[in-house]
Protein backbone atom coordinates (compact mmCIF):
# COMPACT_ATOMS: atom_id res chain seq x y z
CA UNK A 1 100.45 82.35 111.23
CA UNK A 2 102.99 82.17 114.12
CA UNK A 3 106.25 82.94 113.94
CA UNK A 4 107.84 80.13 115.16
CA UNK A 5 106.44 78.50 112.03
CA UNK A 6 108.50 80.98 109.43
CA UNK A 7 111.39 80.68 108.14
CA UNK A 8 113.59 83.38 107.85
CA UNK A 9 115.56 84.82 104.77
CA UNK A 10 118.25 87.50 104.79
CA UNK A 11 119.34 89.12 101.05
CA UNK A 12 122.15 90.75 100.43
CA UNK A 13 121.65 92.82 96.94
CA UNK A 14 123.56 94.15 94.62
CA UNK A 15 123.06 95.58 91.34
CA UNK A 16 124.17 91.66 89.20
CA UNK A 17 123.46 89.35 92.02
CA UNK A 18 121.49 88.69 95.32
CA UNK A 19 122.60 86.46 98.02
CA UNK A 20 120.32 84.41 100.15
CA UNK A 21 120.61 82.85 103.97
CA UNK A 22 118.04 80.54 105.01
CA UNK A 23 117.24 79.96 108.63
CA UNK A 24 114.91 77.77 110.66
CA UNK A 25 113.22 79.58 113.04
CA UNK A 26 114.86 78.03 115.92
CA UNK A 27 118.34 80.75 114.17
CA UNK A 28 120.29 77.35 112.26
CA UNK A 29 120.58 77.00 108.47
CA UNK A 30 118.63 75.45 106.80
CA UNK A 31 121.16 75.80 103.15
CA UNK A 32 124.22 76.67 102.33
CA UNK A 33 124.72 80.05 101.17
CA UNK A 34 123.17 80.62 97.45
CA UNK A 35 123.53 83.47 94.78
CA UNK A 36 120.86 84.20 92.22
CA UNK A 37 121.36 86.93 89.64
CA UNK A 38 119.21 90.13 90.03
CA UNK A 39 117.10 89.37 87.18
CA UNK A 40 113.40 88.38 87.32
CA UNK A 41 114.78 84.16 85.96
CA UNK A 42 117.31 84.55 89.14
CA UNK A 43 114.06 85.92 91.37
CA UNK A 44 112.30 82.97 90.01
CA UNK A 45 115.22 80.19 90.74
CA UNK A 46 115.34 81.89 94.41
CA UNK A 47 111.27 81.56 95.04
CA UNK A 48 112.03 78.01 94.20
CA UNK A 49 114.65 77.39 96.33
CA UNK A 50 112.57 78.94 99.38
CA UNK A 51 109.29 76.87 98.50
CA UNK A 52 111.69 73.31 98.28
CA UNK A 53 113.03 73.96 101.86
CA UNK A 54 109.59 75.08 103.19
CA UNK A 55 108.08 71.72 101.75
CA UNK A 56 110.79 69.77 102.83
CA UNK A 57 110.81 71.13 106.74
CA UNK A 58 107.24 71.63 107.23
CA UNK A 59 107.23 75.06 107.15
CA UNK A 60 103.94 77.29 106.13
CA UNK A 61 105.29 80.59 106.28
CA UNK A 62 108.58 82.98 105.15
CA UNK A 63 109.97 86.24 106.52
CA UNK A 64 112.06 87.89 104.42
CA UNK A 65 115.05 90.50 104.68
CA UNK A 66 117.38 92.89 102.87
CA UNK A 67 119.37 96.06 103.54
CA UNK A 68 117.61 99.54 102.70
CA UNK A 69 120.14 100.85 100.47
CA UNK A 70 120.07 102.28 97.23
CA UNK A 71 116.88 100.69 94.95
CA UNK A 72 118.30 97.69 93.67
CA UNK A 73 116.00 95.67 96.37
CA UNK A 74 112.53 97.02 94.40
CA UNK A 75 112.37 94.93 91.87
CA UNK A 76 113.38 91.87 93.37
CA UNK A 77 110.55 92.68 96.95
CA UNK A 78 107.94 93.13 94.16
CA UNK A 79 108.49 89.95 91.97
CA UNK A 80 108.33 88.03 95.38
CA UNK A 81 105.27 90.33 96.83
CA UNK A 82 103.26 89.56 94.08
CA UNK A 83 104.36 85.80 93.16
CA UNK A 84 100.91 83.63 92.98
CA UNK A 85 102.72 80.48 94.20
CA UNK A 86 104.44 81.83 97.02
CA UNK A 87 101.63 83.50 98.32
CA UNK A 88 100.47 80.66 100.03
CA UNK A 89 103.33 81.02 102.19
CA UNK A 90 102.05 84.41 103.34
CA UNK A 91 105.95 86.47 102.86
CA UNK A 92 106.26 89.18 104.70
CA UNK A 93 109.28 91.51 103.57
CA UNK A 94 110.62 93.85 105.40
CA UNK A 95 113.91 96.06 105.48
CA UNK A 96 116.49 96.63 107.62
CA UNK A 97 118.40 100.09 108.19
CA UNK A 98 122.06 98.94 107.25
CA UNK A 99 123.00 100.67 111.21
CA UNK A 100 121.00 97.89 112.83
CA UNK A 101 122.68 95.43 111.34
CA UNK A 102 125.46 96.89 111.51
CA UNK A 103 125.61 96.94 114.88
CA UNK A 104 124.21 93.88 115.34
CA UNK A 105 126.85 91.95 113.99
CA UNK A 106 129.21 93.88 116.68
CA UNK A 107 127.54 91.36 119.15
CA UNK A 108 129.34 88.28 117.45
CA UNK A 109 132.57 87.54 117.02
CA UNK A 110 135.08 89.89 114.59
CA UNK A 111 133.55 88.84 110.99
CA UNK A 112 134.71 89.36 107.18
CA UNK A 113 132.70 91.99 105.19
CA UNK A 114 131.31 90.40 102.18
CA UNK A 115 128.04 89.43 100.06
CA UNK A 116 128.32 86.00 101.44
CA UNK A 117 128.58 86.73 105.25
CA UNK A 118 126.43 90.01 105.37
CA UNK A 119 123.01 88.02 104.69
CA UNK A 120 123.56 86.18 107.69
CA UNK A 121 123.22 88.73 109.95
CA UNK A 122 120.89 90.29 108.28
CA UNK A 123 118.72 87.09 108.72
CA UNK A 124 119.37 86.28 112.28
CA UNK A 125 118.67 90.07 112.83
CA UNK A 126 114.84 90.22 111.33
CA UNK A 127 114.64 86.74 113.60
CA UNK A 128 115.27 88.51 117.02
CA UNK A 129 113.48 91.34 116.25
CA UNK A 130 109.93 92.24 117.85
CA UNK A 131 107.23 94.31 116.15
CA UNK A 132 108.35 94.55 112.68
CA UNK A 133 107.57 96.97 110.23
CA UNK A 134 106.32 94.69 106.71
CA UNK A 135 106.95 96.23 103.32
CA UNK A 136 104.26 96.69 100.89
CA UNK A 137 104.19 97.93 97.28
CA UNK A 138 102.75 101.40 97.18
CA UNK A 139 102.41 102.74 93.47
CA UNK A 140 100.56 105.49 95.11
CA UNK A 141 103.56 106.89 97.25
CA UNK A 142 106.59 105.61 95.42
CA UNK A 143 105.66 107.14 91.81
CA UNK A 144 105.67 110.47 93.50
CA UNK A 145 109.10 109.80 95.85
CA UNK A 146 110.47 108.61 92.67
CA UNK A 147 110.00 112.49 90.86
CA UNK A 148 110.82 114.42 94.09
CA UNK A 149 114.26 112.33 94.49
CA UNK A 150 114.87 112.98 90.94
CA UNK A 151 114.64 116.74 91.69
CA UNK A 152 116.32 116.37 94.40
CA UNK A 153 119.41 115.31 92.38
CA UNK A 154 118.95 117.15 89.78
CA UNK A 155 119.16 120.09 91.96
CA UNK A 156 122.05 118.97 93.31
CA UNK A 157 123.55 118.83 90.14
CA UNK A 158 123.16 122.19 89.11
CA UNK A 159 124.32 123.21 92.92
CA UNK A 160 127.82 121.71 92.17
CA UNK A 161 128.10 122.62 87.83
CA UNK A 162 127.34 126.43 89.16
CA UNK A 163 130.16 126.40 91.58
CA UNK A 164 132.38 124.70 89.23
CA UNK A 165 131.36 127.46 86.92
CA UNK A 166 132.21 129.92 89.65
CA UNK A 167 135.68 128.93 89.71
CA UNK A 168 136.08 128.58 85.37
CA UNK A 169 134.57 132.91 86.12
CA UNK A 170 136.95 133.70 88.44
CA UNK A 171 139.79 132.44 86.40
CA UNK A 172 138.30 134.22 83.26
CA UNK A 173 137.38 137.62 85.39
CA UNK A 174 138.07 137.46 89.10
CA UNK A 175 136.17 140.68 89.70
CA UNK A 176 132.78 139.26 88.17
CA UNK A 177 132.43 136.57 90.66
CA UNK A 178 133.25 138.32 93.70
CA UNK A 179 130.04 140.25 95.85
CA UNK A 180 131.78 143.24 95.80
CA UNK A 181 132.26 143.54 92.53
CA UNK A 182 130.58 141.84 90.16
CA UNK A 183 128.25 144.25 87.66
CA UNK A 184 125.06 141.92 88.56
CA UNK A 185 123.11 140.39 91.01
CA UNK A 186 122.56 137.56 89.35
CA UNK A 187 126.02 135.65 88.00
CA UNK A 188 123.85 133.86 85.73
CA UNK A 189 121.14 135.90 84.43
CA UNK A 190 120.53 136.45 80.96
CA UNK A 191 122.44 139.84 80.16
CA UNK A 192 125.53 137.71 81.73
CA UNK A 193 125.12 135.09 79.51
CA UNK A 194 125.29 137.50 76.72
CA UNK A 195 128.11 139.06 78.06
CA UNK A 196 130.20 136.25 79.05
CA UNK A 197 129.76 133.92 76.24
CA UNK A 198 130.12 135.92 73.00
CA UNK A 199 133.57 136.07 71.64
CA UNK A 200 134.69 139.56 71.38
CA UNK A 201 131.87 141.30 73.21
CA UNK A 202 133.59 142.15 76.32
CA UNK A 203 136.60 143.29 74.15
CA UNK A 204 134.09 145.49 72.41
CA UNK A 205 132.46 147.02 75.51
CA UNK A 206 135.36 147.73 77.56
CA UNK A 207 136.51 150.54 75.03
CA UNK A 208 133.55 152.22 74.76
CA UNK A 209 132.86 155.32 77.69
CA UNK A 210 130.36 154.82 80.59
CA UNK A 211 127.36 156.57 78.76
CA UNK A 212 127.98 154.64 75.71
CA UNK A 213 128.43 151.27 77.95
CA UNK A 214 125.01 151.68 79.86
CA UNK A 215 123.22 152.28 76.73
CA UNK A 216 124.71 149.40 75.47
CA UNK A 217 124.09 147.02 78.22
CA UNK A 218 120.34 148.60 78.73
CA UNK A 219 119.56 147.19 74.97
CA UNK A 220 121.52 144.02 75.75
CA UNK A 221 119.54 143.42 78.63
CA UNK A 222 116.06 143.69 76.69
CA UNK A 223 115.28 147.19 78.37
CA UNK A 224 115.16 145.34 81.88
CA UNK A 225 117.67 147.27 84.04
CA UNK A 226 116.80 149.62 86.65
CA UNK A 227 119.61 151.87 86.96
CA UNK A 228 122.21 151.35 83.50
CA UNK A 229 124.20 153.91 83.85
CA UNK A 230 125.43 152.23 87.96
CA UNK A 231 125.17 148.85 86.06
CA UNK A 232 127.60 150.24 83.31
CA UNK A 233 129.95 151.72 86.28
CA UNK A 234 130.50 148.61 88.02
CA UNK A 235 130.99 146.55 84.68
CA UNK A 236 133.86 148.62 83.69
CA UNK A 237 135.45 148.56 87.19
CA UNK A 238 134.68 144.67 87.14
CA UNK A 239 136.46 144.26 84.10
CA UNK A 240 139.57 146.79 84.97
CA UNK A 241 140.13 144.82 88.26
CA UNK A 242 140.24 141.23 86.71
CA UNK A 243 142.97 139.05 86.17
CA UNK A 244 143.92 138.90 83.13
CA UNK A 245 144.74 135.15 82.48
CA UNK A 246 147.56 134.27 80.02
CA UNK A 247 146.66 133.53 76.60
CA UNK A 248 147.80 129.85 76.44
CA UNK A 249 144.93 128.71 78.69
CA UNK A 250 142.53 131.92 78.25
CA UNK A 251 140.64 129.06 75.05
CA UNK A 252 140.50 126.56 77.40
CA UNK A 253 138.99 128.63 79.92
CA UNK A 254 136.33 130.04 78.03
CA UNK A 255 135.39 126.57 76.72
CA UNK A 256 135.03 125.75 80.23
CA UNK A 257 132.66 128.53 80.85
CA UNK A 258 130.68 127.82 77.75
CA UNK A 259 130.79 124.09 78.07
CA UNK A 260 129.50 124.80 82.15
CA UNK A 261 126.40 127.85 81.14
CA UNK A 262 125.16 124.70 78.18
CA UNK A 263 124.81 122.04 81.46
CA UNK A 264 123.43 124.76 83.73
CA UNK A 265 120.82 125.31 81.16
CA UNK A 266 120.16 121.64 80.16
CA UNK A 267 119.68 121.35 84.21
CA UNK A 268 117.11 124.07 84.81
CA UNK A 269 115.25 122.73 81.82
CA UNK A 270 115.40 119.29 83.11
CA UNK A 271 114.25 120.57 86.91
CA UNK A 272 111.51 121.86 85.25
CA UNK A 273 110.09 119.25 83.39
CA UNK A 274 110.18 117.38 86.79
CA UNK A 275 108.21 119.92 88.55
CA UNK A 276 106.03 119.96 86.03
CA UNK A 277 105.59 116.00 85.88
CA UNK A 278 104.98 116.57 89.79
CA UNK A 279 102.16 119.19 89.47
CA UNK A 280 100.57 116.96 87.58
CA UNK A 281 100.94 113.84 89.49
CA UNK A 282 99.72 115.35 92.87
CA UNK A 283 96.84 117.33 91.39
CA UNK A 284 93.72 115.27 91.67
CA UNK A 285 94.98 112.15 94.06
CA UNK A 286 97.12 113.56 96.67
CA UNK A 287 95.23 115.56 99.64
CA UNK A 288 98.30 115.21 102.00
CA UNK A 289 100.25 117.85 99.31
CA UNK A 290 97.17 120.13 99.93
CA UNK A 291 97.33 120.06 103.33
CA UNK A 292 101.08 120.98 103.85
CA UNK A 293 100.99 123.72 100.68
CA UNK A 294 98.81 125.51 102.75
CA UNK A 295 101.88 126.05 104.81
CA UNK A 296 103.14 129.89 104.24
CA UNK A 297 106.31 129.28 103.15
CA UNK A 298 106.07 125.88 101.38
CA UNK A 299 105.21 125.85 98.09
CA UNK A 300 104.68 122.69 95.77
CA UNK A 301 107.98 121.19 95.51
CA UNK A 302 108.59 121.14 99.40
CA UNK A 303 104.95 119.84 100.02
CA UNK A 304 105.24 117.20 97.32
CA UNK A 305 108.82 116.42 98.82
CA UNK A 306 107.61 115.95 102.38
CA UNK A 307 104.23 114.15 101.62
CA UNK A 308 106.06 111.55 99.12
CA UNK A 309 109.01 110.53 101.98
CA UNK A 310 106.04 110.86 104.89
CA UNK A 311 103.75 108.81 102.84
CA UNK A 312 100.95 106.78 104.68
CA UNK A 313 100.86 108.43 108.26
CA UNK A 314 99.00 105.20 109.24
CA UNK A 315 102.50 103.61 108.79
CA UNK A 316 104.04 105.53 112.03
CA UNK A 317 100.34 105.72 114.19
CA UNK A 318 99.59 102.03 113.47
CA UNK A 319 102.74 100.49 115.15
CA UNK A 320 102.69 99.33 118.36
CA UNK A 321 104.11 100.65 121.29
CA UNK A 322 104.45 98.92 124.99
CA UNK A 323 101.96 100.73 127.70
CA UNK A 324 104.14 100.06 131.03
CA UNK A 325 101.04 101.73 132.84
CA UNK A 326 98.35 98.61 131.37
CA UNK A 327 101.12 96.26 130.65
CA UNK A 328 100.16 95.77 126.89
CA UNK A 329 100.51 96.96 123.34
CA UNK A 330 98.49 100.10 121.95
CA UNK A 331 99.05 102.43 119.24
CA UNK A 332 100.95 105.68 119.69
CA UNK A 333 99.75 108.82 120.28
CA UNK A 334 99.71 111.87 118.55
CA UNK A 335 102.78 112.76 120.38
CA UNK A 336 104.47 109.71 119.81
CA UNK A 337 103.50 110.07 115.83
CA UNK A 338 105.26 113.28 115.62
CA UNK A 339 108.40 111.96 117.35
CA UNK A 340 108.29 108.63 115.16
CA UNK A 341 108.51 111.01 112.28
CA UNK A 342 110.70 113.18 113.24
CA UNK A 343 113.00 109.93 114.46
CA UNK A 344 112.76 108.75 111.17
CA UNK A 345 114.02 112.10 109.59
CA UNK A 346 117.02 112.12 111.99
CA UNK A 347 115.48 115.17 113.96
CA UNK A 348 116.00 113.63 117.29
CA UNK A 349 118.81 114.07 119.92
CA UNK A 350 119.64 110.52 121.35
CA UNK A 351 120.60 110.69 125.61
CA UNK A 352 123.95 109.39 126.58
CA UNK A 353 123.54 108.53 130.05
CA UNK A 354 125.75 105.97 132.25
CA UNK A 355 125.44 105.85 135.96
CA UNK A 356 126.05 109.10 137.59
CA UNK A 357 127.07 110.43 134.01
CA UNK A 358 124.87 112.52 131.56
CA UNK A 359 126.57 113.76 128.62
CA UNK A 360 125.48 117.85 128.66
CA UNK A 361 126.15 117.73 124.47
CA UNK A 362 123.73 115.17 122.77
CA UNK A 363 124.62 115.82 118.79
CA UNK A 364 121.72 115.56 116.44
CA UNK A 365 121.02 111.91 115.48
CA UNK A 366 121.03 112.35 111.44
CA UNK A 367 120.53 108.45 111.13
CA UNK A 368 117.04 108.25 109.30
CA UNK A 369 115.85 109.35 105.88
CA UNK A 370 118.22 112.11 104.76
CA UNK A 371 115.51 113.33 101.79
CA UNK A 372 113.40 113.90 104.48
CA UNK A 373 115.41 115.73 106.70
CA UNK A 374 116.97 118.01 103.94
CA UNK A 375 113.35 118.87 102.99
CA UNK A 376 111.72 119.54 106.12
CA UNK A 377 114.93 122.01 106.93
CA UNK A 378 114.57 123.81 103.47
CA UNK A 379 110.87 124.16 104.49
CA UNK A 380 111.07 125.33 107.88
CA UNK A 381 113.90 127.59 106.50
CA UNK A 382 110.85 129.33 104.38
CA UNK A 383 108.63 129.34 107.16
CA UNK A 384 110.23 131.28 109.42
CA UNK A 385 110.32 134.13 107.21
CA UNK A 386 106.25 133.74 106.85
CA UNK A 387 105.49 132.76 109.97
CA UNK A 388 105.63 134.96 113.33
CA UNK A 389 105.79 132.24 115.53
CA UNK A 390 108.40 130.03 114.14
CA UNK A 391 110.22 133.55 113.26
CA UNK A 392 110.32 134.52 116.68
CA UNK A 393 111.44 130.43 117.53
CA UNK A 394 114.73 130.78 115.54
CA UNK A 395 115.26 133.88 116.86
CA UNK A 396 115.34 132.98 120.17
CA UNK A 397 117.39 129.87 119.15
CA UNK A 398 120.03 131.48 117.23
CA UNK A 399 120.72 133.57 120.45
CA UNK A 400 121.07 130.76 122.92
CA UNK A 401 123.40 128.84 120.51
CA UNK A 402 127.06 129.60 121.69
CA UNK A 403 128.28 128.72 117.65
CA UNK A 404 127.24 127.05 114.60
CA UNK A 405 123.85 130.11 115.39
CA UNK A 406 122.03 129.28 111.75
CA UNK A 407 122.34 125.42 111.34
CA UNK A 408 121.75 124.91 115.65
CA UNK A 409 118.78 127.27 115.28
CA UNK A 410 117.48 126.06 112.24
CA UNK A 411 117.29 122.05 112.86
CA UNK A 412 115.49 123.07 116.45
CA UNK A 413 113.21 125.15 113.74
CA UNK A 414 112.93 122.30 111.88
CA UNK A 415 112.29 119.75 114.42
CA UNK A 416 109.11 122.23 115.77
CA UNK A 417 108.26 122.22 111.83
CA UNK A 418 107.60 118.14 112.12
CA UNK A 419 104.65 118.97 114.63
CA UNK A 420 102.88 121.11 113.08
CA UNK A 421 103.59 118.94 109.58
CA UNK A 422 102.47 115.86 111.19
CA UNK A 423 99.20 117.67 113.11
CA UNK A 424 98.05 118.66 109.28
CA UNK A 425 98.49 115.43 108.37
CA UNK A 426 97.07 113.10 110.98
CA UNK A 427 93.71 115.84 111.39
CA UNK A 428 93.38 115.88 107.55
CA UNK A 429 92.88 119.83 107.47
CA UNK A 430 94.83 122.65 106.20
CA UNK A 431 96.66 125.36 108.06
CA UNK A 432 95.92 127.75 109.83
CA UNK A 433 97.88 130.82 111.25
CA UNK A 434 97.26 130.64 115.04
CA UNK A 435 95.33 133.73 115.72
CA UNK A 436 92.49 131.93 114.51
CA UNK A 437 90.12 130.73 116.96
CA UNK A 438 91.02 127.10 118.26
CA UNK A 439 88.96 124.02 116.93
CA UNK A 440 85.45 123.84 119.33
């Protein structure tokens, strides 16, 4: 079906309604702007709408649209993906990174921002474009994305309850949350937990002489500490060189504490449950996790994490790509794969270039998918303390970088990481370290 004979539909969605612009192919409306709730009867009144004004102009064929933000699109791209009466209209949905269009509409004249002028532009934006890339429904990819962005937050979570639980300890006892310190590594291991949240325990222990203390703490700790008699010396001095906070908020401190150690808890119990839900998810059907948890360094979560935002690899080699040197279309390379990917991750370090001008600082793109990115970092993070090679990469990376030395070395880490990620994944085989003869 040609283009020329499609229609094209731009949505703007939200999480109560979804606003529709219709255009003729040739970019002029064919309706006046219309609203549909975000429920599957809205969905429905929409798909009728579109089929009416197909009928009516002699149209065979619909394009359609939206934003990718957030996941309030899903539902509404399946019901119309699967619809048995509009697929004899052949729709082809696609979406838009919110960038494009935002930039797009910086080609037209100064705009309002709203529900009812955004689908516009994103409309007249899928109609100028050239070699799209059509949505499809993958159960296969998205139940997995959906448990590894779960963990994701999750983990985030617990990231910001421990440092607000960091502060609540430092108010309570300065000296126990500072690395100079505080009695043990750990500020929430189990023997802290004891120690922290029973009322009158620290009271108790802070009487009692060093030998007595250790002996104390050695029992409290279920027999697991390695030296109790240092462990008993720098709990004392932790407690003698604390703050000691005034008794009208010292309750509603320790409720803070206690109220904070319950949510960490709930948290890690929760994160686990995911991981769990993901072992078993990726255990019989998902290869690509194989491949990249062979990986030193990457473990289950990472691999899952990368695999589920990667997906389909065909969905970065199958595009096309212009050939200047036989003037037609052809599908990237294995090259060209890697940098897709990694363009997609915002990995890449766009050229700003005007005449005789060429910036010497290109920053680091970061437009792309930011699970991706975030994982692939954590991962090559791991991987350089496994690996020789990409050890001796940061290295030399975190040398040449004149500040920033960890984050500047690590992304160039990480961007070397999407090679070898991608190479495991387009040759379907598992790693190996490189002092193992080449592939004959």
């Amino acid at each position: 079906m040609e283009t020329y004979q499609r229609i094209k539909v731009g949505i703007d969605v939200g999480r109560s309604k979804v606003d529709f612009v219709i255009l003729h192919p040739d970019g002029h409306r064919l309706e006046k702007n219309s609203s549909f709730n975000n429920s599957p009867e809205g969905i429905e009144q929409a798909k009728q709408l579109l089929i009416r004004i197909m009928e009516k102009n002699d149209i065979s064929g619909v394009d359609i649209a939206a934003e990718a933000t957030s996941f309030y699109w899903l539902p509404l791209f399946i019901q119309l993906q699967q619809d048995t009466e509009l697929a004899h209209y052949a729709p082809r949905l696609t979406l838009l990174n919110a960038a494009w269009v935002k930039w797009y509409k910086k080609g037209f004249p100064p705009d309002h921002k709203s529900d009812q002028v955004d689908p516009f532009y994103i409309a007249d934006r899928l109609r100028t474009m050239v070699n799209h890339t059509w949505w499809y429904y993958d159960a296969h990819w998205l139940n997995l994305r959906f448990y590894t962005r779960l963990r994701f937050h999750l983990s985030q979570s617990l990231i910001r309850e421990k440092n607000h639980y960091h502060l609540f300890l430092f108010l309570g006892h300065s000296a126990y949350s500072q690395k100079r310190t505080k009695p043990f590594t750990d500020t929430f291991s189990r023997i802290n937990e004891v120690l922290l949240h029973s009322p009158g325990l620290l009271d108790h222990l802070q009487d009692l002489e060093v030998d007595d203390l250790a002996v104390q703490l050695y029992e409290l700790a279920g027999h697991r500490l390695n030296d109790p008699m240092q462990s008993a010396k720098k709990f004392h001095h932790a407690l003698q060189e604390s703050f000691t906070p005034p008794i009208e908020i010292e309750p509603a401190i320790q409720t803070g504490l206690d109220s904070l150690i319950t949510v960490i808890r709930h948290l890690e119990g929760q994160i686990k449950i995911v991981e769990n839900h993901i072992a078993e998810v990726v255990e019989n059907d998902y290869p690509e996790v194989s491949w990249l948890r062979s990986i030193p360094g990457i473990g289950a979560t990472f691999a899952s994490s990368i695999a589920a935002e990667i997906g389909d690899l065909r969905r970065f080699s199958d595009r096309l790509r212009w050939d200047n040197n036989r003037n037609c279309y052809r599908r990237r390379s294995a090259r060209e794969v890697e940098d897709a990917v990694a363009k997609f991750a915002g990995l890449w370090w766009p050229k700003n270039d005007s005449g005789d001008f060429s910036a010497e600082e290109t920053p680091l793109s970061k437009r792309g998918n930011a699970y991706l990115r975030y994982f692939i970092l954590q991962a090559a993070d791991r991987m350089r303390l496994f690996i020789p090679s990409y050890s001796a990469y940061y290295s030399k990376k975190y040398i040449q970088a004149t500040k920033h030395h960890h984050k500047r070395a690590l992304v160039l880490t990480g961007r070397k990481a999407v090679g070898l990620i991608v190479g495991l994944l387009h040759h379907h085989e598992f790693y190996r370290p490189e002092e193992v003869s080449p592939r004959t």
